[in-house]
Protein backbone atom coordinates (compact mmCIF):
# COMPACT_ATOMS: atom_id res chain seq x y z
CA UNK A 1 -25.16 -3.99 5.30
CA UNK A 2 -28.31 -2.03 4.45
CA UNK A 3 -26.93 -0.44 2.09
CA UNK A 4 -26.98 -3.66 0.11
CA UNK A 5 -30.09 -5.32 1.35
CA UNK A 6 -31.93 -4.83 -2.11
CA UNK A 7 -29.13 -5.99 -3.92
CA UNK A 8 -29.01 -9.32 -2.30
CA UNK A 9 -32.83 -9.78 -3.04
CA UNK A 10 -32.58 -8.52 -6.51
CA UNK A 11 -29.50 -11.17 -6.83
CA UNK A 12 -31.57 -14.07 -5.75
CA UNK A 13 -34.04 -13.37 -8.53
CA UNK A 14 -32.03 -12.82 -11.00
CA UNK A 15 -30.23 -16.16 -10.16
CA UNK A 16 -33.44 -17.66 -10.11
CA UNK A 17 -33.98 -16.25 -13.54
CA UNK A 18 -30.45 -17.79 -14.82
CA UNK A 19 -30.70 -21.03 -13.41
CA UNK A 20 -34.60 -20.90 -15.15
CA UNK A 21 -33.14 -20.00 -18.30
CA UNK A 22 -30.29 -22.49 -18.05
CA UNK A 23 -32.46 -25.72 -17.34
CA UNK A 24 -34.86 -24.72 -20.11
CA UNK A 25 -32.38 -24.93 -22.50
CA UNK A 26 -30.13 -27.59 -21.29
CA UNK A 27 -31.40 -29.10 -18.64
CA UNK A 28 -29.51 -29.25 -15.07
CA UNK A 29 -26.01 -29.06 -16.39
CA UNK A 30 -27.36 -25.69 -18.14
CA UNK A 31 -29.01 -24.72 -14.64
CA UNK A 32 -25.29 -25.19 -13.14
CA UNK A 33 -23.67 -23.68 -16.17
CA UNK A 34 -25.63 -20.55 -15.95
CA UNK A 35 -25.58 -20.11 -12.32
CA UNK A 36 -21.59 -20.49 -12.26
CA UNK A 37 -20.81 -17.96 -14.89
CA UNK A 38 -23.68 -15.51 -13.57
CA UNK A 39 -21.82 -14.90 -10.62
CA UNK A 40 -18.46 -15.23 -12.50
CA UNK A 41 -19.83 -12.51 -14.27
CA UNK A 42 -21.23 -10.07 -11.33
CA UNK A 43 -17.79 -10.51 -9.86
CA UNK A 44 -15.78 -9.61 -12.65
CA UNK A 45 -17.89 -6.40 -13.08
CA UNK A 46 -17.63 -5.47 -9.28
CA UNK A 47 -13.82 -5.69 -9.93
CA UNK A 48 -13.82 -3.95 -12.73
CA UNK A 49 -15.84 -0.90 -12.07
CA UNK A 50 -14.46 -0.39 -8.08
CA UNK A 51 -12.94 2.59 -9.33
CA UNK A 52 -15.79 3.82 -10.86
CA UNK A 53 -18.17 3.42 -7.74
CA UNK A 54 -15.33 5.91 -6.29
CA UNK A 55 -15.42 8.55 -8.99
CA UNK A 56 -19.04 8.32 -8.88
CA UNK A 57 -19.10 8.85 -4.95
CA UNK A 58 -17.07 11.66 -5.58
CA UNK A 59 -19.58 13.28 -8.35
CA UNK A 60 -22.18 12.14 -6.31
CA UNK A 61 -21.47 13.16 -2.35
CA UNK A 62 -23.46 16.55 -2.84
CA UNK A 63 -25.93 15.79 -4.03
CA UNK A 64 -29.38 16.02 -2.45
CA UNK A 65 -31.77 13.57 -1.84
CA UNK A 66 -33.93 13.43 -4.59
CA UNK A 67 -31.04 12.59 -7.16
CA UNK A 68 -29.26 10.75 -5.10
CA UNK A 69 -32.62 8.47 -5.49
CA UNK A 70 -33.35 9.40 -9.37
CA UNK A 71 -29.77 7.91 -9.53
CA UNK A 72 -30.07 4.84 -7.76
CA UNK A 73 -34.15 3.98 -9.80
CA UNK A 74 -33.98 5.26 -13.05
CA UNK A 75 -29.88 5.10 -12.96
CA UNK A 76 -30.15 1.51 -12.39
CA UNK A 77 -32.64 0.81 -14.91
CA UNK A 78 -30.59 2.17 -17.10
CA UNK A 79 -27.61 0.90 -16.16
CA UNK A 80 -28.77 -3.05 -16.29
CA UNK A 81 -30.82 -3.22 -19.15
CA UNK A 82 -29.89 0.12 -21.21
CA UNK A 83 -25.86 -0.63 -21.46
CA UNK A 84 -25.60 -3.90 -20.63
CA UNK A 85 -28.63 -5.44 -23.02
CA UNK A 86 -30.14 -2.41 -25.35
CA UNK A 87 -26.81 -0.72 -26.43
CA UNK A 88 -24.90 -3.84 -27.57
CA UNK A 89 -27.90 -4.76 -29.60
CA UNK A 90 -28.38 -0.93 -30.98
CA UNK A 91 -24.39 -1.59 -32.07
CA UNK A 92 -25.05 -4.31 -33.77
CA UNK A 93 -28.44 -3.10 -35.36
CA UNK A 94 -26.34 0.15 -36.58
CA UNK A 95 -22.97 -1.31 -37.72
CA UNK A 96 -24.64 -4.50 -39.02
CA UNK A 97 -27.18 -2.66 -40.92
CA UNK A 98 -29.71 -4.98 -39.37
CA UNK A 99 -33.31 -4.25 -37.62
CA UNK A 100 -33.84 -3.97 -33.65
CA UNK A 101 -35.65 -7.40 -33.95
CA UNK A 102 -33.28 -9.20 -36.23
CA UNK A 103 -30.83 -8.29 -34.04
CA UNK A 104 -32.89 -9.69 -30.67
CA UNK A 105 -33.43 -12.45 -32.86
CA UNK A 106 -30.02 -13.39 -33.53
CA UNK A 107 -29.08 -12.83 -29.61
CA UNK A 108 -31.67 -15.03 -28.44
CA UNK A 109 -31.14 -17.60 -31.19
CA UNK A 110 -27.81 -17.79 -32.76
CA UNK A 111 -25.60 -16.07 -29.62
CA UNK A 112 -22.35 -17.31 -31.38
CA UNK A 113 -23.29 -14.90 -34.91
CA UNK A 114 -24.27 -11.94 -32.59
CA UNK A 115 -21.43 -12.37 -30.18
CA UNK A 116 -19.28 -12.42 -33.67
CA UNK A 117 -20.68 -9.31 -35.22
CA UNK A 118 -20.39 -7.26 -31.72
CA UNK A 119 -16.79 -7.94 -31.93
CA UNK A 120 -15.77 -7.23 -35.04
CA UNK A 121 -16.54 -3.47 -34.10
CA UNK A 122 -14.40 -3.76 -30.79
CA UNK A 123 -12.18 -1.15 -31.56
CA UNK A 124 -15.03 1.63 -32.54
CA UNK A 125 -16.74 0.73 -29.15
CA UNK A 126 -13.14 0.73 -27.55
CA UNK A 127 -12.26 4.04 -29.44
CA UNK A 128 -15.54 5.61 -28.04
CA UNK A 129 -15.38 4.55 -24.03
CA UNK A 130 -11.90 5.13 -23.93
CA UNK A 131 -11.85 9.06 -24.75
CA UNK A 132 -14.34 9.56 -22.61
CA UNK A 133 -12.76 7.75 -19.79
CA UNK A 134 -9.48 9.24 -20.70
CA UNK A 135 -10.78 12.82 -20.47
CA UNK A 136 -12.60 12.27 -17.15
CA UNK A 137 -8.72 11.33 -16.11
CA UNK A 138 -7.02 14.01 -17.68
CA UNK A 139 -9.32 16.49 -16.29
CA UNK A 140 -8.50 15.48 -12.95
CA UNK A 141 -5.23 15.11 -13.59
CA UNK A 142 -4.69 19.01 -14.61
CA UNK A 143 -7.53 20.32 -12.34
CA UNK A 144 -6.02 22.05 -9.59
CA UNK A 145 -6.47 20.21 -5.92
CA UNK A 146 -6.30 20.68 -2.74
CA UNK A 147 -4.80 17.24 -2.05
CA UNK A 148 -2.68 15.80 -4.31
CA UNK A 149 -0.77 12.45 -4.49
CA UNK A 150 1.98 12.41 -6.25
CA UNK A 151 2.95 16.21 -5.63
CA UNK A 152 6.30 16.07 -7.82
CA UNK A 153 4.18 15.29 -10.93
CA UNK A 154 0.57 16.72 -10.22
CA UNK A 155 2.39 20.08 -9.22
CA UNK A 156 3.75 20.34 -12.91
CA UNK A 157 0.96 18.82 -15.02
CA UNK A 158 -1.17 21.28 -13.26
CA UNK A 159 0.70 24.52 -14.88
CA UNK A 160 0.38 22.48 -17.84
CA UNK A 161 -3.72 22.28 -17.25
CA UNK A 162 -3.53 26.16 -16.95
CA UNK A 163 -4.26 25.73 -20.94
CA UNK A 164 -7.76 25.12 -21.06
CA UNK A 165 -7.86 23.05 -24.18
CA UNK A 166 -4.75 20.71 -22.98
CA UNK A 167 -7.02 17.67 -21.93
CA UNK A 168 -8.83 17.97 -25.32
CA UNK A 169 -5.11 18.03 -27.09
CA UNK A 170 -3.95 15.23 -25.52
CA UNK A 171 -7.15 13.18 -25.55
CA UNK A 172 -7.19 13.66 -29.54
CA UNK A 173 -3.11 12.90 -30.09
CA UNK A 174 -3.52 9.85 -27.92
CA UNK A 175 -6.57 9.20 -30.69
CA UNK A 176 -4.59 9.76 -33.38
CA UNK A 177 -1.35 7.69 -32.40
CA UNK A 178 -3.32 4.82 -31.64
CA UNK A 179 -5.27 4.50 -35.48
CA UNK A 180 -1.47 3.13 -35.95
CA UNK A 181 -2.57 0.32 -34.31
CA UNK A 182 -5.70 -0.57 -37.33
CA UNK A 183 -6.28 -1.45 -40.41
CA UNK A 184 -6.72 1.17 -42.78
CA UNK A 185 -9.87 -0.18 -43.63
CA UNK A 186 -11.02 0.18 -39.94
CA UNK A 187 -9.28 3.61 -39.69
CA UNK A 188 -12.40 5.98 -40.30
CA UNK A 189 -14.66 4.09 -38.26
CA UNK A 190 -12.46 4.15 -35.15
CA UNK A 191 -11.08 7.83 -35.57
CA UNK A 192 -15.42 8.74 -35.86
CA UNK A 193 -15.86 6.98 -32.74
CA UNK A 194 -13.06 8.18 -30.78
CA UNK A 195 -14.43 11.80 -31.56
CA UNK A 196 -17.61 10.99 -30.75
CA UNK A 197 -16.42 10.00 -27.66
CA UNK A 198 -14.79 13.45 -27.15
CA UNK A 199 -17.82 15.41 -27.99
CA UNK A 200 -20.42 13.47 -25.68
CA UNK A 201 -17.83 14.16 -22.92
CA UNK A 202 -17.73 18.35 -23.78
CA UNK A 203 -21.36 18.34 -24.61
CA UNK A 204 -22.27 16.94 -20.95
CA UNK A 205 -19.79 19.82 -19.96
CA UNK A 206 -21.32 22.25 -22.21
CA UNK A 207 -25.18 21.16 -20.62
CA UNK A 208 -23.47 21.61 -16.97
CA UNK A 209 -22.06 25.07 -18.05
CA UNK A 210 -25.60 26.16 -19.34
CA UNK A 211 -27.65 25.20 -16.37
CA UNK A 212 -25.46 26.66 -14.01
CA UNK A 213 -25.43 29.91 -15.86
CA UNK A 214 -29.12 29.55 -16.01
CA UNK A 215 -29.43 29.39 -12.46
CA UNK A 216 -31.25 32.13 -10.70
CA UNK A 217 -28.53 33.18 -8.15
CA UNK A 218 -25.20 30.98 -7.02
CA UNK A 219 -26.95 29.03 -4.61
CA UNK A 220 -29.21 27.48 -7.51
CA UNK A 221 -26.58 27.46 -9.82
CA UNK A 222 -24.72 25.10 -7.76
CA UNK A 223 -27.66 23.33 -6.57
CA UNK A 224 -27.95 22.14 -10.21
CA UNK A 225 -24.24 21.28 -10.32
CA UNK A 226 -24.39 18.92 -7.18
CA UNK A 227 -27.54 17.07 -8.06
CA UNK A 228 -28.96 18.13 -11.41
CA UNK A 229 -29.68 16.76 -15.24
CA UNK A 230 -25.95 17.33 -16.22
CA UNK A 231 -24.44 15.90 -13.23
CA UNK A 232 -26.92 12.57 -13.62
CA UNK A 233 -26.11 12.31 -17.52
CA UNK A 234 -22.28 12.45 -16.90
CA UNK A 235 -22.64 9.91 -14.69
CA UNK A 236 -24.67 7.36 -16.57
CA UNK A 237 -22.21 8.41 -19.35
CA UNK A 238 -19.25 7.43 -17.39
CA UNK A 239 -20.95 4.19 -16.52
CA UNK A 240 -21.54 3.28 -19.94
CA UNK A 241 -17.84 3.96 -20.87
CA UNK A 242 -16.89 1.41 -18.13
CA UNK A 243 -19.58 -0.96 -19.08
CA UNK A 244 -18.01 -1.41 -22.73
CA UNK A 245 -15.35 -3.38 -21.27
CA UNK A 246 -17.12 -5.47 -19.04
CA UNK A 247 -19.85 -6.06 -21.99
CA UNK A 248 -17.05 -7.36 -24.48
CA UNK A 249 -15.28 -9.15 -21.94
CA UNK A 250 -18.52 -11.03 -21.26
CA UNK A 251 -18.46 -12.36 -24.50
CA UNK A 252 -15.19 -14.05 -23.39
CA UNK A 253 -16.76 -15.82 -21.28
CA UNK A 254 -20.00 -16.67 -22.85
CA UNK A 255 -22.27 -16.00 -25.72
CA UNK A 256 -25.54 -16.07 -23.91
CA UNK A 257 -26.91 -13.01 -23.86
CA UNK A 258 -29.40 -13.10 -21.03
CA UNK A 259 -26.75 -14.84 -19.12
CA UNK A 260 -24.38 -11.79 -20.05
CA UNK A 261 -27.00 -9.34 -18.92
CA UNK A 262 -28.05 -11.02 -15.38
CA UNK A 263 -24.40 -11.33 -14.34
CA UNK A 264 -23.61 -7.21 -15.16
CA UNK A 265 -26.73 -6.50 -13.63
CA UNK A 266 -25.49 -7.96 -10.48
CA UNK A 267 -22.37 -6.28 -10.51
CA UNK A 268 -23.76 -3.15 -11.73
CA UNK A 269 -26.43 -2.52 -8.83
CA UNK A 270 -23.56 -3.78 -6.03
CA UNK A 271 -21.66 -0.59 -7.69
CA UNK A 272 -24.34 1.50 -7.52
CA UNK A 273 -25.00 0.51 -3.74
CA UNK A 274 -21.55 0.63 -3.47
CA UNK A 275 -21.42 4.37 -4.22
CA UNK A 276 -23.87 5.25 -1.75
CA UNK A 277 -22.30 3.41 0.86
CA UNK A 278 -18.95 5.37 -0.06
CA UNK A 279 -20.73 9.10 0.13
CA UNK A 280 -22.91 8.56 3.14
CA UNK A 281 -19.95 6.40 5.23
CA UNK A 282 -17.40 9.67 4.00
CA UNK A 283 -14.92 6.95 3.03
CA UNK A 284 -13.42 9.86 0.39
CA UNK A 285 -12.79 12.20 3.22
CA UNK A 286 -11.43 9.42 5.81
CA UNK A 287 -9.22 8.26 2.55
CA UNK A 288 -8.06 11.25 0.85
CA UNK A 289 -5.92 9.12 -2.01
CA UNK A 290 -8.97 7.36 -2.82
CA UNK A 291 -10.38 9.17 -5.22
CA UNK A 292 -6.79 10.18 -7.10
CA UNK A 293 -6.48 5.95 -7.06
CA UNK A 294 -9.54 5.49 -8.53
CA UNK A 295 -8.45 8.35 -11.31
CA UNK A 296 -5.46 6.76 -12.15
CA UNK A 297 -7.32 3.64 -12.48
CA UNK A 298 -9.83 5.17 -15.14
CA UNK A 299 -6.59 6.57 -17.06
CA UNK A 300 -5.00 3.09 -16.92
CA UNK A 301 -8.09 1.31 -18.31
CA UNK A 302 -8.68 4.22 -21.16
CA UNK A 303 -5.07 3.60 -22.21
CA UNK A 304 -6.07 -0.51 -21.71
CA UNK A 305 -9.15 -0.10 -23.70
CA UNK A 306 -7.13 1.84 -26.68
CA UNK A 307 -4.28 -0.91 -26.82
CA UNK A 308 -7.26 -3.64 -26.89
CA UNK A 309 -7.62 -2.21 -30.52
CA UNK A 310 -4.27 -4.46 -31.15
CA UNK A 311 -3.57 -6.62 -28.03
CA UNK A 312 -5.20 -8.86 -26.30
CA UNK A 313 -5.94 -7.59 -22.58
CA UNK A 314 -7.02 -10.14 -20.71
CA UNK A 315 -9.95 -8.99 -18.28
CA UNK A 316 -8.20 -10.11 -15.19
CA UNK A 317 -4.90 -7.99 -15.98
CA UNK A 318 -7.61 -4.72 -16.42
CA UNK A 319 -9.37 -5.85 -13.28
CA UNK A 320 -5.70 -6.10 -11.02
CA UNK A 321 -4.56 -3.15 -12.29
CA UNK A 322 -7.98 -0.98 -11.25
CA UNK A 323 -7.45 -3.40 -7.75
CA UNK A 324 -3.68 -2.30 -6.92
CA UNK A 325 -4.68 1.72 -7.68
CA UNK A 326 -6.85 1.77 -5.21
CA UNK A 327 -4.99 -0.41 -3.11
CA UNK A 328 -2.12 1.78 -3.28
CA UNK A 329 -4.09 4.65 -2.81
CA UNK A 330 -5.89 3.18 0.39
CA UNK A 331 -2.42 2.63 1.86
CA UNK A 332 -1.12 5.73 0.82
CA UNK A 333 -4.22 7.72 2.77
CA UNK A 334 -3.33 5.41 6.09
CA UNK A 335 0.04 6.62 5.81
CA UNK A 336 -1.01 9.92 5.79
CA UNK A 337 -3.65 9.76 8.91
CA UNK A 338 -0.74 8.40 10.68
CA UNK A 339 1.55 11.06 9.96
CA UNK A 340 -1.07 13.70 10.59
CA UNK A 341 -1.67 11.80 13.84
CA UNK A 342 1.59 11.89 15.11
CA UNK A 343 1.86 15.92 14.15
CA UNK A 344 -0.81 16.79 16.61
CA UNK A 345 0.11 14.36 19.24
CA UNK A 346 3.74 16.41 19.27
């Protein structure tokens, strides 16, 4: 439970901060209101991003000490109030054609408009998280592993990977196919997303590649690699990608902003915690699936994400789906320590 010490005190303020903001505005039915779907909120992120506490443990295991803490300070900070508060309003500001503080404005003061115009760009933010999600999966998918899961599939699609520029392929084709699924009018915006999403994801490769070459021997090479700038911005990338979803499906929910933000924030420190907890426990080792479950999660929400262009997803379909992954996954591992067990007892 230390592990999540802070994040029980830094829930208790920022429930004191919701039920605050609540009764201020409506009295104590607000307070009640805002306290309900606050933790509504933190829960459905928890659920959400599971998956992503796992990839991030596994990013995250070798790290040293220092990052480790630069990720779970300045991470955090920018995790709760850069993705979950600042980037919806920069969305808004840019697609809108609006000012920072018209924008702020219109959260604060007319939630329903802002909520509105934050949606109507769904599919370019959709577009965006999704290609970087889905390359994070593909690339695991054709990487070549030790362990694998599914040995009858992973065993082919990794001759497939043996083409460097495969993930990219696919990632862009999957892009394409779905643009079927817009208006033609929406078309441009979505396809300049999408790629956007694709280069962020290479150019965090690229800026790994570089420091490591950089690196005055192998040892600080992949010292940089296991705890570095790169590693830290992929990371806070691949949170933002999974805090799209959670950030529109918010807006499902409610149209308070500050309520919006205080609930994520919940969720999103319990995942960071969460990932510690995971590395320093070696839950990834003691559950070798894990980490493939959490994978095929991230592929299942990228493809989730893209059809949300068209369909309505509901959150707790995305949410169940992550849940049974690693579910499947955890299962799958204790089916395997049993079988190893049983090797070495005969």
């Amino acid at each position: 439970m230390r592990h999540f010490y802070l994040d029980f005190i830094l829930t208790a303020i920022a429930l004191m901060v919701a039920a605050w903001w609540g009764y201020s505005h409506s009295g104590m039915g607000g307070m009640i209101s805002a306290l309900s779907i606050t933790a509504i909120l933190a829960v459905m992120e928890i659920s959400l991003s599971f998956d992503n506490a796992v990839v991030n443990a596994s990013v995250l295991k070798n790290w040293d000490k220092f990052w480790k803490m630069i990720f779970l300070t300045v991470g955090i900070l920018i995790a709760v109030f850069g993705m979950r508060l600042v980037f919806p309003i920069v969305i808004v500001a840019v697609t809108a054609d609006l000012g920072m503080m018209e924008v702020v404005n219109l959260a604060l003061n007319d939630p329903k408009e802002y909520s509105a115009k934050l949606l109507e760009h769904h599919a370019e933010i959709s577009a965006f998280g999704s290609m970087f999600l889905l390359l994070v999966f593909l690339n695991f998918l054709f990487d070549e592993k030790e362990v694998r899961w599914f040995n009858w599939l992973e065993s082919r699609l990794v001759k497939i990977g043996q083409v460097k520029t495969m993930s990219v392929f696919v990632a862009l084709a999957i892009l394409m196919f779905s643009l079927t699924w817009v208006t033609d009018v929406q078309a441009p915006a979505v396809l300049i997303a999408g790629i956007w999403g694709v280069l962020i994801y290479l150019g965090v490769q690229i800026v790994s590649s570089m420091l490591e070459s950089s690196g005055t021997g192998t040892a600080t090479g992949s010292a940089i690699l296991k705890g570095g700038i790169a590693g830290f911005l992929y990371l806070e990338v691949l949170d933002a990608s999974f805090s799209f979803d959670g950030v529109i499906g918010a807006f499902a929910i409610t149209n308070d902003v500050i309520i919006i933000m205080l609930g994520l924030a919940i969720g999103a420190m319990f995942v960071r915690s969460m990932t510690i907890f995971l590395v320093e426990k070696g839950t990834l080792d003691e559950f070798i699936y894990l980490e493939h479950g959490a994978h095929y999660a991230i592929g299942a929400l990228a493809i989730i994400m893209l059809l949300s262009m068209k369909f309505h997803v509901p959150e707790l379909v995305t949410g169940l789906i992550g849940i049974a992954f690693i579910g499947w996954a955890l299962l799958a591992s204790l089916k395997h320590r049993k079988h190893e067990a049983k090797n070495i007892i005969t």
